[in-house]
C-alpha atoms as a PDB file:
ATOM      1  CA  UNK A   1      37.066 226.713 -21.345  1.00  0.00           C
ATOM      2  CA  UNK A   2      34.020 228.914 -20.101  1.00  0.00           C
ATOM      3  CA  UNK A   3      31.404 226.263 -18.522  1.00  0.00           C
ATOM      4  CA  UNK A   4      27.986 226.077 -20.225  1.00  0.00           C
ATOM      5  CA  UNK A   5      26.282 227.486 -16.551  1.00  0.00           C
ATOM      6  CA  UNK A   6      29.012 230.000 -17.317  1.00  0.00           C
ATOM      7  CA  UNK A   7      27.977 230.683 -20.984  1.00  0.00           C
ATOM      8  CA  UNK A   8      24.249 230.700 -19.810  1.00  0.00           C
ATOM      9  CA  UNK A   9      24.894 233.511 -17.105  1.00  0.00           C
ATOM     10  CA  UNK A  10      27.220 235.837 -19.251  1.00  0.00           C
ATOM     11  CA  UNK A  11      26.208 239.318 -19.312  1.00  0.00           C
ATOM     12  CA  UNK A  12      27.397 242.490 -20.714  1.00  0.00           C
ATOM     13  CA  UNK A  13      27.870 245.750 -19.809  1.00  0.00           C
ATOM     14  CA  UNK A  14      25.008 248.500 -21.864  1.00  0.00           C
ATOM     15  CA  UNK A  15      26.379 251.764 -22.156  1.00  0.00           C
ATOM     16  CA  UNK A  16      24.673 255.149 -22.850  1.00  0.00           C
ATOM     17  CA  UNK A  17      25.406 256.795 -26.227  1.00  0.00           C
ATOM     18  CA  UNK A  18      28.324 258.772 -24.520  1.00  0.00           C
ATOM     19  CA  UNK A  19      29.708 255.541 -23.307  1.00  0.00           C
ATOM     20  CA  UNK A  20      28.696 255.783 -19.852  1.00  0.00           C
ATOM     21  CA  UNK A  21      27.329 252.289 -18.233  1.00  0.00           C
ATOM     22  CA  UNK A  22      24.136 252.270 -17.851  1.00  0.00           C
ATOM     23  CA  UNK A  23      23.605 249.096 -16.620  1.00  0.00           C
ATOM     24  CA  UNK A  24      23.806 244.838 -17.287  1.00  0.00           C
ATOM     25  CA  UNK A  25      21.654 242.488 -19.816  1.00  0.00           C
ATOM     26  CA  UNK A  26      22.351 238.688 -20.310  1.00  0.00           C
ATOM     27  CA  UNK A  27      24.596 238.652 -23.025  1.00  0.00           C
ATOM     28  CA  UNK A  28      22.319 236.340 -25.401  1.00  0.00           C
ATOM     29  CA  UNK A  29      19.139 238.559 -24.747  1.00  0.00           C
ATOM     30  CA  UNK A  30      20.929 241.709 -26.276  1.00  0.00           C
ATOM     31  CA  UNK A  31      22.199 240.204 -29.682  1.00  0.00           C
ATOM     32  CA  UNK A  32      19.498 241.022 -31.811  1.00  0.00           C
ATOM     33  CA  UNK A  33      17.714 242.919 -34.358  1.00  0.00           C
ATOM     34  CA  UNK A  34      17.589 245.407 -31.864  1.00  0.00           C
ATOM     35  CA  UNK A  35      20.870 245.294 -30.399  1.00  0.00           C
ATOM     36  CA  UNK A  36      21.809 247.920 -27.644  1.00  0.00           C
ATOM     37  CA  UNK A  37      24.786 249.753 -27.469  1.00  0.00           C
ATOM     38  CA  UNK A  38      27.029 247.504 -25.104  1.00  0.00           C
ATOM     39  CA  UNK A  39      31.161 247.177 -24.031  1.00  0.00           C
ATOM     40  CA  UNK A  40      33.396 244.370 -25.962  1.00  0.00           C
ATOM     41  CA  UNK A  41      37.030 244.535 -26.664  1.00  0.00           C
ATOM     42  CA  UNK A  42      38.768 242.985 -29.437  1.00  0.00           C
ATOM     43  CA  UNK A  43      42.580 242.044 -29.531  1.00  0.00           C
ATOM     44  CA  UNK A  44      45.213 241.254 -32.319  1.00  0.00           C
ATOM     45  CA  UNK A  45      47.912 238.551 -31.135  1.00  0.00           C
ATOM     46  CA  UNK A  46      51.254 238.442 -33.147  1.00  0.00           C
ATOM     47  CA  UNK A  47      53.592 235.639 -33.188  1.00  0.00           C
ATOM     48  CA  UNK A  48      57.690 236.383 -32.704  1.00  0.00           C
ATOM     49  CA  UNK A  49      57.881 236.872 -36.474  1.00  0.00           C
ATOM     50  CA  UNK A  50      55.286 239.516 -36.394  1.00  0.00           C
ATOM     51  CA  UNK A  51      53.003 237.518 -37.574  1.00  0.00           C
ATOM     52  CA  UNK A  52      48.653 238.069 -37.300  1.00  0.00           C
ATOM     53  CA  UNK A  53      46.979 235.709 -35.822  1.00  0.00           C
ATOM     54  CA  UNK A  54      43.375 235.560 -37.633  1.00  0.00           C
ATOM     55  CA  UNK A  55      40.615 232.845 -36.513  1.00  0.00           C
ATOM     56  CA  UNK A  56      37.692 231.745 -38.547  1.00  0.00           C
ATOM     57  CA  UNK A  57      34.518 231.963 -36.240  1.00  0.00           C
ATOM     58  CA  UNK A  58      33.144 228.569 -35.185  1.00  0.00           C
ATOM     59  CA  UNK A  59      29.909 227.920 -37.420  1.00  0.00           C
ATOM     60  CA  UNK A  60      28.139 227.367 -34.363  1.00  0.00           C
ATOM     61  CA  UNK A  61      28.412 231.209 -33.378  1.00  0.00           C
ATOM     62  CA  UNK A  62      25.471 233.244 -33.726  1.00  0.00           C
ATOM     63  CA  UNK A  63      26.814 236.061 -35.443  1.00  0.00           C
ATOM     64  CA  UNK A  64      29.177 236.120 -38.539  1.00  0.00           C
ATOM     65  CA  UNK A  65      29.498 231.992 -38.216  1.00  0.00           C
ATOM     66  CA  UNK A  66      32.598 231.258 -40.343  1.00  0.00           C
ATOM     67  CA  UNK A  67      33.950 234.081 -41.195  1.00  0.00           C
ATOM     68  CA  UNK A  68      38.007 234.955 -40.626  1.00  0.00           C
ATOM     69  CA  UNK A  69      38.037 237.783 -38.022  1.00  0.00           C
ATOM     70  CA  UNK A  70      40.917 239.208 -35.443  1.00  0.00           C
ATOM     71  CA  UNK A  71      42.259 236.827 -32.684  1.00  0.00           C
ATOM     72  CA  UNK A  72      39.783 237.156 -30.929  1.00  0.00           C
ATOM     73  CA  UNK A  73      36.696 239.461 -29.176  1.00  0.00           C
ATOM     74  CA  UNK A  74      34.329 239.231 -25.887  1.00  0.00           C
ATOM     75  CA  UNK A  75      32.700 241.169 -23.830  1.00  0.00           C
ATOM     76  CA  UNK A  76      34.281 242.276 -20.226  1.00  0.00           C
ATOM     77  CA  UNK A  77      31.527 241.036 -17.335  1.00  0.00           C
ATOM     78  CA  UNK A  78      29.957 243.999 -15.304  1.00  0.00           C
ATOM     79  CA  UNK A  79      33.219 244.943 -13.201  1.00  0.00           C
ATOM     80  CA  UNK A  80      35.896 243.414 -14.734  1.00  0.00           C
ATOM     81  CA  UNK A  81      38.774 245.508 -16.011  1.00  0.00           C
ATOM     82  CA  UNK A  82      39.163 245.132 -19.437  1.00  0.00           C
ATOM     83  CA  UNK A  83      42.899 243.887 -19.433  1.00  0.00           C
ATOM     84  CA  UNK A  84      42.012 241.223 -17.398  1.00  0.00           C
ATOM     85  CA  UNK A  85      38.800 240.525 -19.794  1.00  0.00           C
ATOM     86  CA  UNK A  86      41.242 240.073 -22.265  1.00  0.00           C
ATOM     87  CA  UNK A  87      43.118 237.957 -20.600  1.00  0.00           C
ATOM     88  CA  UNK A  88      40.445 235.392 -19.636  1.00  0.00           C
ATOM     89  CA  UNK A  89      39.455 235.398 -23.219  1.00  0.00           C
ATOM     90  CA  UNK A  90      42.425 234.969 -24.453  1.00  0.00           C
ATOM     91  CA  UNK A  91      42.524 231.904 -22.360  1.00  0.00           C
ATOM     92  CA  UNK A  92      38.733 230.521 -23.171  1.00  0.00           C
ATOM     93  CA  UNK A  93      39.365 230.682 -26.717  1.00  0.00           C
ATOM     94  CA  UNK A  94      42.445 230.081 -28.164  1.00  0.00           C
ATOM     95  CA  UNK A  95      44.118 228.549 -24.359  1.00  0.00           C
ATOM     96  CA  UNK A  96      46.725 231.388 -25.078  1.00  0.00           C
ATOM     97  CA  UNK A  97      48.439 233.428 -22.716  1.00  0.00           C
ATOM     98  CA  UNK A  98      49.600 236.712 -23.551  1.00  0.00           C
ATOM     99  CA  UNK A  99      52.474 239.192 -23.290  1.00  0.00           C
ATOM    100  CA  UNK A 100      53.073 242.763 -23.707  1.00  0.00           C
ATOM    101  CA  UNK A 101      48.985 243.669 -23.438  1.00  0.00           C
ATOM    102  CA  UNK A 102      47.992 247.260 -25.701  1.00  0.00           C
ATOM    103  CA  UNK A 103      45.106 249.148 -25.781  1.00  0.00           C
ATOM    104  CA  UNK A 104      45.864 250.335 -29.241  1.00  0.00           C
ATOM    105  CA  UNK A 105      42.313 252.167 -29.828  1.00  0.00           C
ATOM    106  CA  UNK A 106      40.690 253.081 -27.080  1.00  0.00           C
ATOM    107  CA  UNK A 107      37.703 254.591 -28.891  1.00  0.00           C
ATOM    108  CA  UNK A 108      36.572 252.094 -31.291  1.00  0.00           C
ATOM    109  CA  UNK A 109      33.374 252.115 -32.023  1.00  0.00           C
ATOM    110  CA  UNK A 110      31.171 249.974 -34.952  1.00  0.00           C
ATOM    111  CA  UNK A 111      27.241 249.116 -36.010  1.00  0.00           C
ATOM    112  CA  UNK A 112      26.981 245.942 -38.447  1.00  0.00           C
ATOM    113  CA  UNK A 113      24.121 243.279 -39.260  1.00  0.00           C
ATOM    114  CA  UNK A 114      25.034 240.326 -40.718  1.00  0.00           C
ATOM    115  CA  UNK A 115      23.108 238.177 -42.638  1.00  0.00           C
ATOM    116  CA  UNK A 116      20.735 236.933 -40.081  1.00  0.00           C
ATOM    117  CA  UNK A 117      19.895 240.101 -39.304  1.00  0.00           C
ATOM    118  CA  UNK A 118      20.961 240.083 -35.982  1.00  0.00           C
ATOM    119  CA  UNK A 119      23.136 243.629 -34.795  1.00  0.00           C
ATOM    120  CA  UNK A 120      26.367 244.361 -32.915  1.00  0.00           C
ATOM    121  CA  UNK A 121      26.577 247.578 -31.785  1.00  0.00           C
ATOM    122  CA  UNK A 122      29.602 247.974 -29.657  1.00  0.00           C
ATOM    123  CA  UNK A 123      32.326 250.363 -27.897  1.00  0.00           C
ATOM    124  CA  UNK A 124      34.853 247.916 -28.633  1.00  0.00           C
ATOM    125  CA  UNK A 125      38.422 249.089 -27.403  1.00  0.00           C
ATOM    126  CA  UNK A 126      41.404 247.079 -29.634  1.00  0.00           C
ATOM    127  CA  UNK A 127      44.067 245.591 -28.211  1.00  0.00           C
ATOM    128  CA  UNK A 128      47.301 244.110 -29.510  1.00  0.00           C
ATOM    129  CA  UNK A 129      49.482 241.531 -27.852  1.00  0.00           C
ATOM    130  CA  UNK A 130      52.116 238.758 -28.219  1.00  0.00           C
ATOM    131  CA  UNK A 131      51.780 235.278 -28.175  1.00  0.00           C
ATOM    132  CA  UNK A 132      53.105 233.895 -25.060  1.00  0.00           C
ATOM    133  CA  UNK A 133      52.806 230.372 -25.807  1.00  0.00           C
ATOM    134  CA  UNK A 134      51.002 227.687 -28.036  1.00  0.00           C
ATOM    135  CA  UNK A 135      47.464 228.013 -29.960  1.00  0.00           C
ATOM    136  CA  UNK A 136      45.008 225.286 -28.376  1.00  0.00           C
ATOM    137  CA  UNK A 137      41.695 226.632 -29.375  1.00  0.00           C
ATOM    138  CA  UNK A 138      37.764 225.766 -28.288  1.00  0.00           C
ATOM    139  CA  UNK A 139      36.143 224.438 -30.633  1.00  0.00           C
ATOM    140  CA  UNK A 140      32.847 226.034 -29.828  1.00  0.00           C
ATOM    141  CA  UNK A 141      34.710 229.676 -30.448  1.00  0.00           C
ATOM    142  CA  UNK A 142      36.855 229.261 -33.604  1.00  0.00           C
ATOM    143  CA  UNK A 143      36.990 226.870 -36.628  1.00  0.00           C
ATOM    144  CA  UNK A 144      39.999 227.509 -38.101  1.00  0.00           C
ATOM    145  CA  UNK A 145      43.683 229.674 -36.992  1.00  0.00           C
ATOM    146  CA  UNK A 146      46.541 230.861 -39.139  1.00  0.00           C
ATOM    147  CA  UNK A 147      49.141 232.659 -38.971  1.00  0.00           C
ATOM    148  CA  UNK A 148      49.347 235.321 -41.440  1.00  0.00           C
ATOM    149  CA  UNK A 149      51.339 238.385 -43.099  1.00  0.00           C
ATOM    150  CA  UNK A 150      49.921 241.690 -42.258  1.00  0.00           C
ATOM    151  CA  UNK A 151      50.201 243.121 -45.283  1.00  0.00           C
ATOM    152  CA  UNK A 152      48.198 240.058 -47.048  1.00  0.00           C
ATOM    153  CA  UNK A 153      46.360 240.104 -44.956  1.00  0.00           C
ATOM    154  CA  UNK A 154      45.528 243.600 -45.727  1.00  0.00           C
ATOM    155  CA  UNK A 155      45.150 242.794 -49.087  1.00  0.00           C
ATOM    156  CA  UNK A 156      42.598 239.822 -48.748  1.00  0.00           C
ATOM    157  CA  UNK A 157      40.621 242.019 -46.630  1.00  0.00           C
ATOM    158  CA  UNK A 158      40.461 244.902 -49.237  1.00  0.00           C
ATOM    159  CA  UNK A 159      39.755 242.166 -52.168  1.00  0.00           C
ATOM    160  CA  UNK A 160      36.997 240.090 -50.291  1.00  0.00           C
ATOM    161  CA  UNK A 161      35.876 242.161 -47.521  1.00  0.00           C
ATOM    162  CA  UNK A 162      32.225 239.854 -46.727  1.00  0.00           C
ATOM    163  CA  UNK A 163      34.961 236.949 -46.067  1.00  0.00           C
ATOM    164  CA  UNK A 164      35.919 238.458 -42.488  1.00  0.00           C
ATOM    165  CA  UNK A 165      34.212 240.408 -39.771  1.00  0.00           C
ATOM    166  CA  UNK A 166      33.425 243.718 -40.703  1.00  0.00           C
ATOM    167  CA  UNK A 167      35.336 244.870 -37.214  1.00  0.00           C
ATOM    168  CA  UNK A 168      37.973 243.402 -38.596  1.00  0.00           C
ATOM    169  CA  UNK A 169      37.867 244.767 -41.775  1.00  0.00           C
ATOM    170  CA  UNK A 170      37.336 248.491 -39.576  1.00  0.00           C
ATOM    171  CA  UNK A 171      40.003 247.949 -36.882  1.00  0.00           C
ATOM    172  CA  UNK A 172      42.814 246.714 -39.305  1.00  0.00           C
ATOM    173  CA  UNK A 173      43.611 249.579 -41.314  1.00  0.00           C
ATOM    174  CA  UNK A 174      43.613 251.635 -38.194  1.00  0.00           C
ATOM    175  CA  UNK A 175      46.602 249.110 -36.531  1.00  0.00           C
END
């Protein structure tokens, strides 16, 4: 689990509109109306029956609280590689490790506002990945786990779209 001194410190890397870094912002001070363009990942963990896992966002989370989204997402620190940003996420939030690691779309890129108003704007590359062991998640990141059937959950994300992240909603189709 990430420390709150860690939480308070976190920054993220801000990126030019052709990707390039630019340079570092505390990760809190950039989620806003006004949201720069920054560097995240997201990754989709399946189980050995090929199986989703989808998490429903802790309702303590400042953007999207409680909504179902994709295993899990973060933001790699200024330096770090993003497989091994992945990694320690995976850990942090769901105290899973992983197997067979995927950058599945390198390029992904996505502007929303929820209802708060507050932005993400993110180059997010998507991962996939295996489950390599049990679920224990952190409370302060996720709510709620399942696992579920691709294809429903395909379906429940074409019926009821404002019920899951809208990078979800994005990345899926492409997987």
């Amino acid at each position: 689990m990430t420390t709150e001194l860690e939480q308070h410190v976190e920054q993220v890397v801000l990126l030019s509109d052709d990707g390039a870094p630019i340079g570092v912002a505390d990760k809190h001070a950039v989620h806003t109306e006004d949201t720069p363009l920054h560097l995240a990942f997201s990754c989709h963990v399946y189980d050995g029956e090929g199986r989703i896992l989808v998490t429903r966002r802790a309702l303590t989370k400042r953007t999207w609280p409680g909504v179902w989204t994709n295993s899990f997402c973060g933001h790699p620190a200024p330096g770090e590689e993003l497989a091994d940003a992945v990694t320690r996420r995976a850990r942090d939030e769901l105290g899973l490790e992983l197997a067979g690691l995927t950058l599945e779309l390198p390029d992904f890129r996505y502007l929303a506002v929820d209802a708060s108003g507050v932005v993400e704007n993110e180059i997010c590359p998507v991962f996939t990945a295996r489950a390599a062991g049990p679920v224990t998640v952190n409370p302060d990141e996720v709510a709620e786990w399942r696992w579920a059937d691709t294809a429903a959950l395909r379906a429940a994300v074409d019926l009821t779209p404002w019920a899951f992240s809208p990078w979800l909603a994005l990345q899926l189709p492409q997987l």
